[in-house]
Protein backbone atom coordinates (compact mmCIF):
# COMPACT_ATOMS: atom_id res chain seq x y z
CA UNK A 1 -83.34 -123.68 -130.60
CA UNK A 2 -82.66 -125.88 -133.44
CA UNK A 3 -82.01 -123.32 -136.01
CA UNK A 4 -79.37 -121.93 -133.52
CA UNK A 5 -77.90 -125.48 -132.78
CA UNK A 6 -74.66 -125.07 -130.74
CA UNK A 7 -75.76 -121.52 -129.67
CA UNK A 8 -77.27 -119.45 -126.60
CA UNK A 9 -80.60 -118.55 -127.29
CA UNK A 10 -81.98 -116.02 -124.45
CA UNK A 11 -85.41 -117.32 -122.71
CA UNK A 12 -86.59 -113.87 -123.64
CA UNK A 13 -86.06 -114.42 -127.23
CA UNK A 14 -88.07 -118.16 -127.18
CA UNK A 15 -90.69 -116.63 -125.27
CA UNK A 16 -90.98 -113.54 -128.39
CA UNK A 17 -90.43 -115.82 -131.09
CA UNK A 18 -93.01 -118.91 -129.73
CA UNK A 19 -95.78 -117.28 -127.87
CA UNK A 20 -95.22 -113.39 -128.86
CA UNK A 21 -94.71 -112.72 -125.18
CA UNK A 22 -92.85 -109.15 -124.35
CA UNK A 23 -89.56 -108.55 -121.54
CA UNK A 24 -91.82 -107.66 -119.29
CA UNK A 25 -93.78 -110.73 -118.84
CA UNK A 26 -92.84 -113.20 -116.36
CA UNK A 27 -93.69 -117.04 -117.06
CA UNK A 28 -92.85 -120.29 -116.67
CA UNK A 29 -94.28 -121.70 -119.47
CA UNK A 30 -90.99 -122.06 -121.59
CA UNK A 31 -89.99 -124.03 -118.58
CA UNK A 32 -92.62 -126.28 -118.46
CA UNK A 33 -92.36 -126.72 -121.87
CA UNK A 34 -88.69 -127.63 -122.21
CA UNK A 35 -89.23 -129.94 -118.68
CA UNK A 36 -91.61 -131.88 -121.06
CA UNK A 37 -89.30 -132.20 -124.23
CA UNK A 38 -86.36 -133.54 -121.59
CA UNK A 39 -89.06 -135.84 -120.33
CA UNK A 40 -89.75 -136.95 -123.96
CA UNK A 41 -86.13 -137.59 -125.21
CA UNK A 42 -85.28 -139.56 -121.57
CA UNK A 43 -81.89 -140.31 -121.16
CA UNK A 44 -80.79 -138.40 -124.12
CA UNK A 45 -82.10 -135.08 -122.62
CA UNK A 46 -78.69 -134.08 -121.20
CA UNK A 47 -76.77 -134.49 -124.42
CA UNK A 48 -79.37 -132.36 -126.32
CA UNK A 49 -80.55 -129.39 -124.65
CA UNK A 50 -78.10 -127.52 -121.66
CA UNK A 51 -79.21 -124.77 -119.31
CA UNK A 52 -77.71 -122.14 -119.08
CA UNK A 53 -78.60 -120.13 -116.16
CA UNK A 54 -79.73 -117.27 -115.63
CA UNK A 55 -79.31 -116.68 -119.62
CA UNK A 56 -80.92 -119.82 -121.76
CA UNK A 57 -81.06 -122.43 -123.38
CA UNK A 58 -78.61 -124.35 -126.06
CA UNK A 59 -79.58 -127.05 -128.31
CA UNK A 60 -76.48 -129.51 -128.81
CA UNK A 61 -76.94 -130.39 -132.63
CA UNK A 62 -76.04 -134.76 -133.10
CA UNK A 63 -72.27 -135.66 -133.27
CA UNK A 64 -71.66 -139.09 -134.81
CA UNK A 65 -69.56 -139.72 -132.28
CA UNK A 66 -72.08 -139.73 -129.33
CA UNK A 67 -73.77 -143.02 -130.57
CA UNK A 68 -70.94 -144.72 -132.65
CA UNK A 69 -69.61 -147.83 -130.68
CA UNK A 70 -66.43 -149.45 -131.91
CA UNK A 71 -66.80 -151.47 -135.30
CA UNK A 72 -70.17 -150.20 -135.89
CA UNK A 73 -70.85 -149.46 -139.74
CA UNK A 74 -72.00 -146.21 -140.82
CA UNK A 75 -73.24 -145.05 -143.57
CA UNK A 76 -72.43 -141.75 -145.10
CA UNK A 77 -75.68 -140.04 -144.92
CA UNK A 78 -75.75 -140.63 -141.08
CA UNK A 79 -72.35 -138.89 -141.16
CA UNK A 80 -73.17 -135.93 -142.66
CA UNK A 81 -76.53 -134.82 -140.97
């Protein structure tokens, strides 16, 4: 999902690309699995990764926006990731 940041990426074309697993399978295991990554980034889950149903999934790539609070100093590096 990260190479395709910003992007729809089909849950058939995770489950190909990650576990080699055909149209014609039916599994929850990319579900589990991205239930588990939202676990792991907590309150920041919503901001990253957005379902969208009955399609995907889209990774939102970092805006410096999201975690800049007024006066904070920035450096340029952290601006252009």
């Amino acid at each position: 999902m990260v190479e395709n940041a910003g992007e729809v990426v089909p849950r058939e074309d995770i489950l190909m690309r990650v576990w080699g697993y055909g149209s014609g399978i039916r599994t929850r295991t990319l579900d589990v699995h991205i239930r588990r990554l939202r676990k792991q980034l907590g309150s920041y889950s919503a901001q990253y990764i957005e379902t969208i149903f009955g399609i995907g999934y889209r990774f939102q790539p970092f805006r410096a926006t999201r975690r800049l609070q007024p006066g904070a100093q920035v450096s340029a590096l952290a601006l252009s990731a």
